[in-house]
Protein backbone atom coordinates (compact mmCIF):
# COMPACT_ATOMS: atom_id res chain seq x y z
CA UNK A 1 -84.18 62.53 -63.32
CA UNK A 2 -87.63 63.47 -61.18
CA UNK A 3 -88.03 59.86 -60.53
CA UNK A 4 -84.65 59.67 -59.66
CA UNK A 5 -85.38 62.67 -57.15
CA UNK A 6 -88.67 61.71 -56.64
CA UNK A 7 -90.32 64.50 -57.82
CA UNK A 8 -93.25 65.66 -60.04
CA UNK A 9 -92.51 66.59 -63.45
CA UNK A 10 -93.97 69.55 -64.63
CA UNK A 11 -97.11 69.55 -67.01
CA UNK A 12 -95.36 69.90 -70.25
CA UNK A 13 -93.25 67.54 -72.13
CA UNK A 14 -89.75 68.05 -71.47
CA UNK A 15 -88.39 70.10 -74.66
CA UNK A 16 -84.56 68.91 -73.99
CA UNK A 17 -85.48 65.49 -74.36
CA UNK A 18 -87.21 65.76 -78.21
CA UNK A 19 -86.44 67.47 -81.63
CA UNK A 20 -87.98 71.09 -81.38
CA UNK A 21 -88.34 73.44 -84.15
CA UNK A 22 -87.43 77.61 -83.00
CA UNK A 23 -90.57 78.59 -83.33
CA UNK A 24 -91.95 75.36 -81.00
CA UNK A 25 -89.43 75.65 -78.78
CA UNK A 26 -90.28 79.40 -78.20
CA UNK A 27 -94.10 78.47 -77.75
CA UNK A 28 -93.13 76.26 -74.72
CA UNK A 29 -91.16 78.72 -73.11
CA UNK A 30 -94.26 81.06 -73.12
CA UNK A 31 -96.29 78.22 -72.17
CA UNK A 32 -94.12 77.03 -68.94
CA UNK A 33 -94.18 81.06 -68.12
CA UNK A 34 -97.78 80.95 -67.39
CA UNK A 35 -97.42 78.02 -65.16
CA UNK A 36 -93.84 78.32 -63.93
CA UNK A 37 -95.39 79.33 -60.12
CA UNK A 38 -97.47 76.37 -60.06
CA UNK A 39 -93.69 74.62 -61.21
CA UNK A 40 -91.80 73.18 -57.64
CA UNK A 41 -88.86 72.43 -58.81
CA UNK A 42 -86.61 72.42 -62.42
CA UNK A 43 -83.58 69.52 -62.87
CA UNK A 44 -81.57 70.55 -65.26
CA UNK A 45 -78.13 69.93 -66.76
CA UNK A 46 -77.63 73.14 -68.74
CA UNK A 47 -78.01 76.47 -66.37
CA UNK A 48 -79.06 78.66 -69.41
CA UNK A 49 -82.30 77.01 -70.47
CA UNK A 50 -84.51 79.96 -70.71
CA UNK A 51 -87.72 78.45 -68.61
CA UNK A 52 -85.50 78.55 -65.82
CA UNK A 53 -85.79 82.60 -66.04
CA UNK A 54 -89.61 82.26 -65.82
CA UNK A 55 -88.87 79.91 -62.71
CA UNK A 56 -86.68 81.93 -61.02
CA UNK A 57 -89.00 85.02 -61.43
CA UNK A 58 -92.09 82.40 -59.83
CA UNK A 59 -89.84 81.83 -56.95
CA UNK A 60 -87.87 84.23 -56.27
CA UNK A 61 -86.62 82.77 -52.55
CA UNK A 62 -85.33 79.50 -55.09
CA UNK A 63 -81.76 77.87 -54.89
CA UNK A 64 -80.14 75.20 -56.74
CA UNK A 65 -78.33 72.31 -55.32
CA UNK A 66 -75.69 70.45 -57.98
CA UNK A 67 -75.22 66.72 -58.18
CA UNK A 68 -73.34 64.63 -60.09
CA UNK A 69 -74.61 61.14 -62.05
CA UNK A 70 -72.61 58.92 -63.80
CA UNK A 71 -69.80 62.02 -63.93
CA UNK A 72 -72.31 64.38 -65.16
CA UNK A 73 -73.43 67.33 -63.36
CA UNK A 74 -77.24 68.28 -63.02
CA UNK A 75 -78.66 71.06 -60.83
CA UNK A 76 -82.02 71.23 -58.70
CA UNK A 77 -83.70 74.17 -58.69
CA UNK A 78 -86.29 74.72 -56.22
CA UNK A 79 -87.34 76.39 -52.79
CA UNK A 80 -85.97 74.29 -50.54
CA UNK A 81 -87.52 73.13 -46.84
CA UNK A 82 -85.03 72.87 -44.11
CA UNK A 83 -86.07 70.15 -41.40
CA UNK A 84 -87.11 71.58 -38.11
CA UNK A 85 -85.03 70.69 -35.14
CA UNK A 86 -86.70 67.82 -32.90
């Protein structure tokens, strides 16, 4: 999805995309914590995934945007840049 979007993925593997055990799962969502300001953007399908807490608290000016692929919602969340007028 952040090539789709053309975006940079964060610096952590992507924990809804493997086999995590509890206690892994909870050491990457104290890992992305520490590193969630340096974090632009999340793209997720599933609004309760607990890094996005630590993201929102980062950024707290951050919206989300929703899309739809192949009949599947996703949402973008990020602080978005409006274009200036010309």
């Amino acid at each position: 999805m952040y090539f789709l979007a053309d975006l940079v993925p964060p610096p952590l593997p992507d924990p809804n995309s493997m086999v995590l055990s509890n206690e892994d799962r909870a050491r990457f969502v104290a890992r992305f914590a520490g590193i969630a300001g340096q974090v632009d953007y999340i793209v997720t399908t599933d609004r309760k995934i607990e890094e996005l807490d630590s993201f929102l608290a980062a950024h707290p000016g951050a919206t989300s945007i929703s899309r739809t692929l192949s009949d599947r919602p996703y949402f973008i969340y990020g602080v978005f840049q409006t274009a200036a007028a010309p």
